[in-house]
N, C-alpha and C. Protein backbone atom coordinates (compact mmCIF):
# COMPACT_ATOMS: atom_id res chain seq x y z
N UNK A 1 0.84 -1.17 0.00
CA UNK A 1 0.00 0.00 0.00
C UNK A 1 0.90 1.25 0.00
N UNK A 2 0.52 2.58 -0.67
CA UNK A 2 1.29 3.22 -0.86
C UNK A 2 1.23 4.09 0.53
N UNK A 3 2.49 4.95 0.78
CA UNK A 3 2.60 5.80 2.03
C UNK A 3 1.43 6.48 2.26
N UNK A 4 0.53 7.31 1.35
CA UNK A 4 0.10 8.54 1.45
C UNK A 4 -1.07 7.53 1.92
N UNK A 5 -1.87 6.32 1.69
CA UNK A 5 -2.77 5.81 2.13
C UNK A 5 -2.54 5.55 3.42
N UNK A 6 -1.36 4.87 3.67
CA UNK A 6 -1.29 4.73 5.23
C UNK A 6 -1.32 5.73 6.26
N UNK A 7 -1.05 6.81 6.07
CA UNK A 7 -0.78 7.76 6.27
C UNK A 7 -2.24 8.50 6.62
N UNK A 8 -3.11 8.33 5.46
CA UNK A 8 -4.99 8.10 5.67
C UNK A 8 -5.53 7.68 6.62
N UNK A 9 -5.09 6.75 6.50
CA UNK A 9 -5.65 5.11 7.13
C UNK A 9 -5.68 5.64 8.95
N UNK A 10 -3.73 5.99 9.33
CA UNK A 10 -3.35 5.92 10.67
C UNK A 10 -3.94 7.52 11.27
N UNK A 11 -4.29 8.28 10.31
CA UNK A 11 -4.94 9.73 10.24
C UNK A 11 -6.41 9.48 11.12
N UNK A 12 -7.42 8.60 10.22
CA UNK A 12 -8.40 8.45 10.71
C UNK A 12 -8.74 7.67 11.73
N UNK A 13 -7.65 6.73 12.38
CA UNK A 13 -7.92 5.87 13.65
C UNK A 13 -7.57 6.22 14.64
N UNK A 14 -6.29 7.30 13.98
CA UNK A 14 -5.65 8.14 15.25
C UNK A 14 -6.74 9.01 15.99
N UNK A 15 -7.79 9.91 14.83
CA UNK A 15 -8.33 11.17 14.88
C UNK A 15 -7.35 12.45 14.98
N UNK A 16 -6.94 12.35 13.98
CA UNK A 16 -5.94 13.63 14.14
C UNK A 16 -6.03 13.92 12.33
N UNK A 17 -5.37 15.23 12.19
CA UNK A 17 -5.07 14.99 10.64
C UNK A 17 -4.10 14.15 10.09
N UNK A 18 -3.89 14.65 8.78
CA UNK A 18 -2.63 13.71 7.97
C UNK A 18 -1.42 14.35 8.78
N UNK A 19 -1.27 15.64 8.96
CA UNK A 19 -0.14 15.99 9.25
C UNK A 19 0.50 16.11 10.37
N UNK A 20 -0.27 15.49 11.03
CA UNK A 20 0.21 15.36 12.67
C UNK A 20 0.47 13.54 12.62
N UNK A 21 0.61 13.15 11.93
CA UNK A 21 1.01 11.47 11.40
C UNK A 21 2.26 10.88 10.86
N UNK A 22 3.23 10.88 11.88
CA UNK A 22 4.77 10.58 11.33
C UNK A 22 4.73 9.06 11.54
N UNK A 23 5.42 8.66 10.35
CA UNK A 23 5.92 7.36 9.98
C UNK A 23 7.62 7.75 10.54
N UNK A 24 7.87 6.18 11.06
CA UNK A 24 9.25 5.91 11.56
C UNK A 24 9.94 5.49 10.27
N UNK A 25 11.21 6.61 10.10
CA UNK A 25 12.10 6.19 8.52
C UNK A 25 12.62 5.28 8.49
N UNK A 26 12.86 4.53 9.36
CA UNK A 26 13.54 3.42 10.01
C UNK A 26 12.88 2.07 9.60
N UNK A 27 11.61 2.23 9.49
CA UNK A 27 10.38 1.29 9.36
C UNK A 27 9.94 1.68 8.37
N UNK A 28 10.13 2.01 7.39
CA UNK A 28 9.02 2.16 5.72
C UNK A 28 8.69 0.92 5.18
N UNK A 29 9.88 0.32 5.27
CA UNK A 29 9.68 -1.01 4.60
C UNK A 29 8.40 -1.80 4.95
N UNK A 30 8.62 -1.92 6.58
CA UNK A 30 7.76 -2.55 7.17
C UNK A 30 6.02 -2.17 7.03
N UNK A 31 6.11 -0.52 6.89
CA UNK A 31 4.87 0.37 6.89
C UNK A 31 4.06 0.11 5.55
N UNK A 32 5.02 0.18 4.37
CA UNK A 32 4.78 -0.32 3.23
C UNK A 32 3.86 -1.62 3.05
N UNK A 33 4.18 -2.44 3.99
CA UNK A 33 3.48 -3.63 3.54
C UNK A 33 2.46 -4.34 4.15
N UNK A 34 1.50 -2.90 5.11
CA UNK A 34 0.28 -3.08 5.60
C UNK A 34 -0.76 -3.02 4.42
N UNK A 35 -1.43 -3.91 4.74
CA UNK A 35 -2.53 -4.25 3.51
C UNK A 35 -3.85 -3.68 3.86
N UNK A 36 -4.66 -3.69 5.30
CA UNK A 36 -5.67 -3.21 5.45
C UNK A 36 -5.54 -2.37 6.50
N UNK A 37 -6.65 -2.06 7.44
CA UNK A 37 -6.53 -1.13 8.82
C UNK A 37 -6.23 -1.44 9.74
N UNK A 38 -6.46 -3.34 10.04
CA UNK A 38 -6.23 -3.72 11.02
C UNK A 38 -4.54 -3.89 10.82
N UNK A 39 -4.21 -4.06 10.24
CA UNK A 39 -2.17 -4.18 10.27
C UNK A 39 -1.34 -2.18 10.10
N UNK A 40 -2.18 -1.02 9.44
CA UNK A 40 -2.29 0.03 10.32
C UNK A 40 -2.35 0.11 11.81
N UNK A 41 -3.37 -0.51 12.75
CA UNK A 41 -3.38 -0.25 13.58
C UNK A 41 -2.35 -0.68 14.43
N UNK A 42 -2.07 -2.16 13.50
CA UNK A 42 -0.93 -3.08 14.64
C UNK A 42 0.17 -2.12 14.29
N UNK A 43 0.49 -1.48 13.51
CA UNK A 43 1.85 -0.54 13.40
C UNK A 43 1.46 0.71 14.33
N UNK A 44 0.38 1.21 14.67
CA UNK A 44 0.74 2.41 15.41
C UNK A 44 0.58 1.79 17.29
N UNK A 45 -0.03 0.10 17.17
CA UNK A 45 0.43 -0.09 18.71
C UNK A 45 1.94 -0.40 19.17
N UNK A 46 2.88 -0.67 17.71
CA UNK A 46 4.09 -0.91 17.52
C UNK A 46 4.93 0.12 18.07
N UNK A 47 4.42 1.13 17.63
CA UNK A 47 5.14 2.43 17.85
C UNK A 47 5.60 2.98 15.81
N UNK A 48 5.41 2.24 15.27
CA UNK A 48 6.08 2.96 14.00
C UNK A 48 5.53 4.25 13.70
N UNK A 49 4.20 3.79 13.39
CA UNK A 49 3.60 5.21 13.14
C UNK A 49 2.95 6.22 14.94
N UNK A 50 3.58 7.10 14.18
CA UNK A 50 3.32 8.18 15.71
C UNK A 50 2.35 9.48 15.32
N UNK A 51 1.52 9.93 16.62
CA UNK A 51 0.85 11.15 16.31
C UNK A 51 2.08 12.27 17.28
N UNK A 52 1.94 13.71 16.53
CA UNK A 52 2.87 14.55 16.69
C UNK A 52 2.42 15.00 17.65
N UNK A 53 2.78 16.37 18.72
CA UNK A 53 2.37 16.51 19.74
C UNK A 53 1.15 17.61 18.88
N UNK A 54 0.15 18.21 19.94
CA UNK A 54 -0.82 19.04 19.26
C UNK A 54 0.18 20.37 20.07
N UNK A 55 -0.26 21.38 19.00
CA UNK A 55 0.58 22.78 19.59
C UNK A 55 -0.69 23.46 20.02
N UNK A 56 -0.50 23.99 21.04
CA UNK A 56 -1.29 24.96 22.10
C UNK A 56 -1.96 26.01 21.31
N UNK A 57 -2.99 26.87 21.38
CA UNK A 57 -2.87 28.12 20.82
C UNK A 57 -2.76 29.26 21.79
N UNK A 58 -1.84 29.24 22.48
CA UNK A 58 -1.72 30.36 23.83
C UNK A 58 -1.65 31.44 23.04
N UNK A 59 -1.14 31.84 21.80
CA UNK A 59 -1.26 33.45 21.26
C UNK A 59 -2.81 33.58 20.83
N UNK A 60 -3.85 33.21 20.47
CA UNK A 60 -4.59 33.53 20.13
C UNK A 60 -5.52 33.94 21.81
N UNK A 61 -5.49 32.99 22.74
CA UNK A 61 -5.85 33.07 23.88
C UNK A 61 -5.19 34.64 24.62
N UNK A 62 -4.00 34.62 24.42
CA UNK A 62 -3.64 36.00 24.94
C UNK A 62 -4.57 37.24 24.23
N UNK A 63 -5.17 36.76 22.60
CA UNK A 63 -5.68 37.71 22.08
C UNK A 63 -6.92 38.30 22.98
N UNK A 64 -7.64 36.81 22.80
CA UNK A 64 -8.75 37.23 23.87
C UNK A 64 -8.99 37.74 24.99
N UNK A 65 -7.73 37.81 25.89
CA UNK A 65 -7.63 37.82 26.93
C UNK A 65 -7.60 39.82 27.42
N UNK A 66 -7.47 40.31 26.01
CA UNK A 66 -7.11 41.65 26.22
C UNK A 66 -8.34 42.56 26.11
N UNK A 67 -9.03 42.17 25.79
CA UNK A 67 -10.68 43.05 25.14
C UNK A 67 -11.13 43.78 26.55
N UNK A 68 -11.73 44.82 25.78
CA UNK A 68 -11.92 45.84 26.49
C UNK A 68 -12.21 45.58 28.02
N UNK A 69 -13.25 44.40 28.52
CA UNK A 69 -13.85 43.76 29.25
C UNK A 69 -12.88 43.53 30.64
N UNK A 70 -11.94 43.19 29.87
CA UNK A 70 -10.53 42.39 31.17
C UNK A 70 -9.73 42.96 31.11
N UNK A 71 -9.86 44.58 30.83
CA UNK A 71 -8.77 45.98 31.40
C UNK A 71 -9.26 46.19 33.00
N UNK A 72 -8.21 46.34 33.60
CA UNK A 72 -8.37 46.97 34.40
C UNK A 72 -7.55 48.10 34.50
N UNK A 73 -8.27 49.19 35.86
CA UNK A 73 -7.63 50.40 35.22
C UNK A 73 -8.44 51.61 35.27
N UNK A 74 -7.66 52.71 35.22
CA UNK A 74 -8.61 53.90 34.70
C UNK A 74 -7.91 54.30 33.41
N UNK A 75 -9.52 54.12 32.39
CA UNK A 75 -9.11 54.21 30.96
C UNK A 75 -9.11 55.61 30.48
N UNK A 76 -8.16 55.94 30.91
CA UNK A 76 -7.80 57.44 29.97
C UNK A 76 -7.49 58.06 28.63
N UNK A 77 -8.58 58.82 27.91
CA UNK A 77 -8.73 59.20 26.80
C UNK A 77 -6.88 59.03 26.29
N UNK A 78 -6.86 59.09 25.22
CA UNK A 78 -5.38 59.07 24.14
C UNK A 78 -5.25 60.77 24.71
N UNK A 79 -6.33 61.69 24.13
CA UNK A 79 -6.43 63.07 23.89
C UNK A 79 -5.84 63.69 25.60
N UNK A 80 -6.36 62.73 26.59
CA UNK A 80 -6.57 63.34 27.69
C UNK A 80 -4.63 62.99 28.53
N UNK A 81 -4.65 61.81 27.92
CA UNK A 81 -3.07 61.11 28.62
C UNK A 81 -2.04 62.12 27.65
N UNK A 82 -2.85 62.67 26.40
CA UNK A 82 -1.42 63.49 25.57
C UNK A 82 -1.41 65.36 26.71
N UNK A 83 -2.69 65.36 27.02
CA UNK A 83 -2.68 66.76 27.52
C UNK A 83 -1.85 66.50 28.80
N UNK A 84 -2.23 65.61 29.71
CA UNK A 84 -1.43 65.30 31.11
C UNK A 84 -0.32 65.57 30.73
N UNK A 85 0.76 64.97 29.81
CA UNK A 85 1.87 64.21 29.61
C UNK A 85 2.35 66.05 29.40
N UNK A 86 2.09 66.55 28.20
CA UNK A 86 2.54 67.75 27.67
C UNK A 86 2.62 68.74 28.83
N UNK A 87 1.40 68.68 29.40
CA UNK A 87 1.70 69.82 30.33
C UNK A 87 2.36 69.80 31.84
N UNK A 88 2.58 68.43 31.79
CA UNK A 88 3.80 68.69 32.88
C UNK A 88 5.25 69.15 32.44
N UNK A 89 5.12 68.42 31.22
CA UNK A 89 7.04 68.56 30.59
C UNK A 89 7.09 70.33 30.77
N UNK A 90 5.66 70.86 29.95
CA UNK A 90 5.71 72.70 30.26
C UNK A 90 6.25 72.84 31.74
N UNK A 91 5.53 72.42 31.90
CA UNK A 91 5.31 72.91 33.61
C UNK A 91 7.11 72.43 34.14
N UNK A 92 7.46 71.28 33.74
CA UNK A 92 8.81 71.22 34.41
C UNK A 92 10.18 71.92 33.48
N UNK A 93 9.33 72.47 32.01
CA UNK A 93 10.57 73.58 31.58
C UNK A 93 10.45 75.07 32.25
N UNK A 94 8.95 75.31 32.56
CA UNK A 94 9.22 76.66 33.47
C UNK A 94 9.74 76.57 34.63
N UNK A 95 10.65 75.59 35.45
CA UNK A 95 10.73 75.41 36.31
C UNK A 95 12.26 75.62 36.09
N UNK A 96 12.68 74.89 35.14
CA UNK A 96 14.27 74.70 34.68
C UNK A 96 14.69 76.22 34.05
N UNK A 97 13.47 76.78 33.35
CA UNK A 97 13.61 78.13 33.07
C UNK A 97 13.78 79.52 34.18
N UNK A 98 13.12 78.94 35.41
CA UNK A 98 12.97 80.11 36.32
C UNK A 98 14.13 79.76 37.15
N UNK A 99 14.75 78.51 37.01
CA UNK A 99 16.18 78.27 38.01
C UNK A 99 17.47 78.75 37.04
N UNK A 100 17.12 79.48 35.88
CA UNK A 100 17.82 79.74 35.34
C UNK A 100 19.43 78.53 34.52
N UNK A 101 18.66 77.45 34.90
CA UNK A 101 19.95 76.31 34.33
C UNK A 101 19.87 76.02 32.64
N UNK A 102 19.02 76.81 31.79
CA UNK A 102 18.71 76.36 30.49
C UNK A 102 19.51 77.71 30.12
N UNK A 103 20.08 77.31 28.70
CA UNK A 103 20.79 77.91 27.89
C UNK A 103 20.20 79.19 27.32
N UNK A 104 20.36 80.32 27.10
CA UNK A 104 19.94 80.98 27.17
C UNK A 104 19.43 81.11 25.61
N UNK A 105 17.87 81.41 25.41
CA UNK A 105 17.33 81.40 24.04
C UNK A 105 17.31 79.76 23.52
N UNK A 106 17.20 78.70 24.07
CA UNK A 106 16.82 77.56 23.79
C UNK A 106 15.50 77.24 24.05
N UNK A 107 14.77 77.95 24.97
CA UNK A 107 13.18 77.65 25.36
C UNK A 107 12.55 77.69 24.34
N UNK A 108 12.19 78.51 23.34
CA UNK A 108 11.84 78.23 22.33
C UNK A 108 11.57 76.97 21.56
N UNK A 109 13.12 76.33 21.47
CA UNK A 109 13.17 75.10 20.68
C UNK A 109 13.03 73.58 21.34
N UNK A 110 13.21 73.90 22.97
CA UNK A 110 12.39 72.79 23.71
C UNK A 110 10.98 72.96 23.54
N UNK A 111 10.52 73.76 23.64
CA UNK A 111 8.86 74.16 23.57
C UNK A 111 8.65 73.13 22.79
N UNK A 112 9.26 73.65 21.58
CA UNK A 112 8.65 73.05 20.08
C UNK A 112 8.68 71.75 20.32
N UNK A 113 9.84 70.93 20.50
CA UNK A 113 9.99 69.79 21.05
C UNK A 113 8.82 69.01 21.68
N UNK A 114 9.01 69.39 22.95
CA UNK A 114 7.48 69.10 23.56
C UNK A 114 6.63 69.11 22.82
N UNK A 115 6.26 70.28 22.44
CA UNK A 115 5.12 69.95 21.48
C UNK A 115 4.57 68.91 20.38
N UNK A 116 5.89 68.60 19.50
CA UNK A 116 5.94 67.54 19.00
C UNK A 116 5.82 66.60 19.17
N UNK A 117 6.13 66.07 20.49
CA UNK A 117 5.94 64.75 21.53
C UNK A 117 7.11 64.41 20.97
N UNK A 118 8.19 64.88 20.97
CA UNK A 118 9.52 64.11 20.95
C UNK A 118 9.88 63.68 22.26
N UNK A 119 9.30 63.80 23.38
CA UNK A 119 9.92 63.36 24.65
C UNK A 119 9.08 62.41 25.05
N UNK A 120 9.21 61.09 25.79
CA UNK A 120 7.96 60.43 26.39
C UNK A 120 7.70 60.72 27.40
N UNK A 121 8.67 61.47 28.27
CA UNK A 121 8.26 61.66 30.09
C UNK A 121 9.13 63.00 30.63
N UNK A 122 9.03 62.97 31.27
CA UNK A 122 9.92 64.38 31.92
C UNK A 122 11.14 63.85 31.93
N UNK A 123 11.25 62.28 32.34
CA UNK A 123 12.40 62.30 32.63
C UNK A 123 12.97 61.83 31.40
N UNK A 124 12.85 61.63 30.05
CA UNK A 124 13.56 61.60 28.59
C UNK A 124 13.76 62.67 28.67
N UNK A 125 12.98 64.02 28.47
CA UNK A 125 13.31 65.48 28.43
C UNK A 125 14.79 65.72 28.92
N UNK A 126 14.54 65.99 30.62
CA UNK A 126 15.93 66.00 31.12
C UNK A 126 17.23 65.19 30.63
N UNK A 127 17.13 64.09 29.90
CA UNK A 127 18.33 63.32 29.60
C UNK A 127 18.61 63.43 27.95
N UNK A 128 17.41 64.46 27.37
CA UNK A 128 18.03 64.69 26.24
C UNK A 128 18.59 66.62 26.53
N UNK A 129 18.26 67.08 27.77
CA UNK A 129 18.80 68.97 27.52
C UNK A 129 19.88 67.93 28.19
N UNK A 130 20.26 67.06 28.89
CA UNK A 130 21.40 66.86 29.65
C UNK A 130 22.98 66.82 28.43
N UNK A 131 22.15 65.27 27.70
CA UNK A 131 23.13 65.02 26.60
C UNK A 131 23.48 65.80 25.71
N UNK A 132 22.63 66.76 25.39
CA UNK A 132 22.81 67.75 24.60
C UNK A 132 23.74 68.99 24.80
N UNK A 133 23.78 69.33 26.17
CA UNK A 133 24.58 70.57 26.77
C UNK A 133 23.94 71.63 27.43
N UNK A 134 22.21 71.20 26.97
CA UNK A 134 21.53 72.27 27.23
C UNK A 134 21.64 72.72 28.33
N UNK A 135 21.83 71.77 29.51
CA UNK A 135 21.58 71.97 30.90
C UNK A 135 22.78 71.08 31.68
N UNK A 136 23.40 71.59 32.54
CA UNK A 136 24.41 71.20 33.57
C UNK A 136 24.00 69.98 33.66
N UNK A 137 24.92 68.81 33.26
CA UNK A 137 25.14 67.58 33.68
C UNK A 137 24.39 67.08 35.13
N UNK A 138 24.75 67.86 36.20
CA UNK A 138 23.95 67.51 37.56
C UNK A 138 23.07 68.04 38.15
N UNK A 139 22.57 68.95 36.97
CA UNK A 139 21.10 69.42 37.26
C UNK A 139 20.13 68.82 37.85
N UNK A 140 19.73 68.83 38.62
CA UNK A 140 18.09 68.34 38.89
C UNK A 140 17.01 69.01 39.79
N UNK A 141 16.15 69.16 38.96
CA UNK A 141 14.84 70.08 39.06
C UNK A 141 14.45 69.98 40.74
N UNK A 142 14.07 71.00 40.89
CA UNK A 142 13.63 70.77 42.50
C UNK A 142 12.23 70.05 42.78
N UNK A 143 12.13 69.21 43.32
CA UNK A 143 10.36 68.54 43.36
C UNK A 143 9.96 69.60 44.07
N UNK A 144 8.49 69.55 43.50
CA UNK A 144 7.17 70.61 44.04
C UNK A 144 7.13 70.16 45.20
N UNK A 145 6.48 71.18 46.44
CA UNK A 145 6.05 70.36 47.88
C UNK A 145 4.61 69.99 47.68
N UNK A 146 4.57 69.14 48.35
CA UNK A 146 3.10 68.72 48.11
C UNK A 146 1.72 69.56 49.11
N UNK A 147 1.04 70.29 48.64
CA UNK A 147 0.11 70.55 48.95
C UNK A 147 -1.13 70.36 49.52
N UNK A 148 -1.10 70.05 50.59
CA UNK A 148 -2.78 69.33 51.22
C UNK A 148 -3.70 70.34 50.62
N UNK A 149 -5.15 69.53 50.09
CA UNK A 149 -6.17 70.53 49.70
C UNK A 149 -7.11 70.82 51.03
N UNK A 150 -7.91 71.57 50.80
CA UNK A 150 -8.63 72.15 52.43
C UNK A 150 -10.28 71.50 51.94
N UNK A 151 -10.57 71.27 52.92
CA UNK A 151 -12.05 70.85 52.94
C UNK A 151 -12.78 71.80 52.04
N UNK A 152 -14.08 71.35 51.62
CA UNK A 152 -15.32 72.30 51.79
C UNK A 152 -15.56 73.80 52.20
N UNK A 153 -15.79 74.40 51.54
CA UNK A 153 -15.78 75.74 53.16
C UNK A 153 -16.95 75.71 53.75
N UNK A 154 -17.27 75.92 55.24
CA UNK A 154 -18.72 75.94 55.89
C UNK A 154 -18.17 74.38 56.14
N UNK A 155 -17.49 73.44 56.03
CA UNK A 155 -17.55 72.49 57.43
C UNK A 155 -16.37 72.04 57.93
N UNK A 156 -16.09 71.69 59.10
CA UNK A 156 -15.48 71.63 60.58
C UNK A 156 -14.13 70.46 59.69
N UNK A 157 -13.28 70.82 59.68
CA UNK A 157 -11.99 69.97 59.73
C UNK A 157 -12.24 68.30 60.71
N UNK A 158 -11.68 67.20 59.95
CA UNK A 158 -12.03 66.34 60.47
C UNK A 158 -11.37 66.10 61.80
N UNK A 159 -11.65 65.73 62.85
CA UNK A 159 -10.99 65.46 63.97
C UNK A 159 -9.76 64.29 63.89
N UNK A 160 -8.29 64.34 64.23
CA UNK A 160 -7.88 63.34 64.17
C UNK A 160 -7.92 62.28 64.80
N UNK A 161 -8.69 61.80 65.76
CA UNK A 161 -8.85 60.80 66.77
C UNK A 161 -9.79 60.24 66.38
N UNK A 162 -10.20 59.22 66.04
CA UNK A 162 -11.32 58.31 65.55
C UNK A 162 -12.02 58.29 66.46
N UNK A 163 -13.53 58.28 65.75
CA UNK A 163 -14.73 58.09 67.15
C UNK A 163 -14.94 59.82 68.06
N UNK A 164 -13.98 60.55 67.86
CA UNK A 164 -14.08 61.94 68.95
C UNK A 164 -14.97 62.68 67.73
N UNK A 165 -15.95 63.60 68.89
CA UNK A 165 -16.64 64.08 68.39
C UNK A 165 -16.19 65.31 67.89
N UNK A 166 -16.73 66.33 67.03
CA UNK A 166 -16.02 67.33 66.12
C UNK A 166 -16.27 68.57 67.53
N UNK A 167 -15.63 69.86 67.04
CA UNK A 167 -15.89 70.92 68.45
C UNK A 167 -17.02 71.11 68.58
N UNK A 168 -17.72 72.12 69.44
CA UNK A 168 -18.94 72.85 69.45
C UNK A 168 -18.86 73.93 69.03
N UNK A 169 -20.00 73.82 68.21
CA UNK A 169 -19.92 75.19 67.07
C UNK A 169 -20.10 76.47 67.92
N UNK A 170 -19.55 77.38 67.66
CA UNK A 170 -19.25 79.12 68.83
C UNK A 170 -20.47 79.26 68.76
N UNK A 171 -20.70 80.14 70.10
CA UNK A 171 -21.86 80.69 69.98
C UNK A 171 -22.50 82.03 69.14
N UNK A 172 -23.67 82.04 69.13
CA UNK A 172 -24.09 83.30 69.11
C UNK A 172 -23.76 84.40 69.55
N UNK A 173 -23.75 85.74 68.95
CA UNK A 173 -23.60 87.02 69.58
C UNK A 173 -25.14 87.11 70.58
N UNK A 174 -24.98 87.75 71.95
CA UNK A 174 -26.25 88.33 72.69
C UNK A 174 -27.49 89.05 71.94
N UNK A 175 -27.10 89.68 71.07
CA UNK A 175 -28.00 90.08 70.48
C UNK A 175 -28.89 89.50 69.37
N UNK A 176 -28.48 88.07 68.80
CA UNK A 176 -29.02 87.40 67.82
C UNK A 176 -29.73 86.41 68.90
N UNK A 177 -30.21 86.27 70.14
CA UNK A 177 -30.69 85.01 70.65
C UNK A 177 -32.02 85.64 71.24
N UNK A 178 -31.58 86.76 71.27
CA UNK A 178 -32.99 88.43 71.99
C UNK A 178 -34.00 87.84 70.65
N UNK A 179 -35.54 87.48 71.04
CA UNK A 179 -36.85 87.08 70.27
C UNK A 179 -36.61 88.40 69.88
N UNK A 180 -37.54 88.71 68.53
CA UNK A 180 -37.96 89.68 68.29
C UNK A 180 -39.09 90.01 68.73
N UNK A 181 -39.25 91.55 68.69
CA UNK A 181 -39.90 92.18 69.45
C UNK A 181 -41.64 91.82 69.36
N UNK A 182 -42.04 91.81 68.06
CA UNK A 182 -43.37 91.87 68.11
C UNK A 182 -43.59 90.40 67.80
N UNK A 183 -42.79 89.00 68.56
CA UNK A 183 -43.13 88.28 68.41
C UNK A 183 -43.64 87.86 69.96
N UNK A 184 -44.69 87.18 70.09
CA UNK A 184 -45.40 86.31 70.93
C UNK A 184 -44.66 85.62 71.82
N UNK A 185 -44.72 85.51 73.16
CA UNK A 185 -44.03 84.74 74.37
C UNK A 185 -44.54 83.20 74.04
N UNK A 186 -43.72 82.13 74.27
CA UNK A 186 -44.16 81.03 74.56
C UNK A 186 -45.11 80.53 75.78
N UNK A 187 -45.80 80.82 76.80
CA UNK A 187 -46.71 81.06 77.10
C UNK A 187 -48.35 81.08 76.86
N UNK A 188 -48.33 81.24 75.62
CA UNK A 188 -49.29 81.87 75.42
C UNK A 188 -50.12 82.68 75.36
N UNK A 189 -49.36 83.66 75.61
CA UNK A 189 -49.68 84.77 75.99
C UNK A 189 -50.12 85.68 74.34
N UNK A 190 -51.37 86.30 74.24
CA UNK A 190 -52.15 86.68 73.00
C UNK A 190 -52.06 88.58 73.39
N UNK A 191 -52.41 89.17 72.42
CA UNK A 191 -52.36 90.15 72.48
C UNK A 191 -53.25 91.11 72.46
């Protein structure tokens, strides 16, 4: 029987395709001279004919794995992560500008820069004015202090002691607690 039949034959008993169906080179001779399915089969309990391993599809699974659904995260606009990004690099060239360490009449052409999105982060920025000359080799920008924001206005700062109650609100002036005049005594008293 010719190869490509056996090859059929050990395909369909295996359940696999043709091409996951290796014949042992070693054994053709022998493979050659199966006549029906049942002497196929006795060759693949032999070991001659072998099924190949099956390959995984883990890349397509990673595909799935990414959809919108199974982000986690806060999904920030493209438009909104380009405005963040830009206006700090500003914000950290007026900074390099007001410490006076930038070359004088180069702001201009960092601007532009930035603008372009030639930098990815503040800190590419700094390591291209560094390499460049723009700015003293051991420059580095002063960090901002951080700022606590203030409550609400109109309510009471939180107490730091858990469970304690907040102050007592001040009193009244004497003159805001005086009834008005042409109002009625509690009493009952009519007029």
């Amino acid at each position: 029987m010719a190869i490509s039949t056996i090859r059929r034959l050990a395909a369909d008993l295996m359940h696999v395709g043709e091409n996951k169906v290796r014949i042992s080179p070693d054994s053709l001779k022998e493979a050659e001279g199966a006549l029906t399915r049942v002497d196929v089969q006795g060759l693949i309990d032999k070991g001659i004919i072998t099924r190949l391993k099956a390959q995984g599809r883990a890349s397509t699974r990673k595909k799935e794995r990414r959809s919108v659904g199974k982000r986690r995260g806060i999904m920030i606009p493209a438009k909104e992560a380009w405005m963040m990004k830009v206006r700090a690099q500003r914000r950290l060239l007026r900074t390099i500008t007001a410490d006076g360490a930038l070359k004088a009449g180069m702001k201009r052409s960092v601007y532009g820069k930035i603008k372009s999105g030639i930098f990815r982060n503040k800190r590419a920025m700094l390591i291209y004015l560094r390499d460049n000359g723009l700015v003293a080799r051991e420059y580095e920008p002063a960090k901002p202090a951080f700022v606590k924001k203030a409550g609400k206005p109109g309510t009471p700062p939180k107490s730091p002691v858990a469970g304690q109650k907040p102050a007592a609100a001040p009193a009244k002036p004497a003159g805001q607690n005086a009834p008005h005049p042409g109002a009625a005594s509690k009493k009952g008293e009519s007029r």
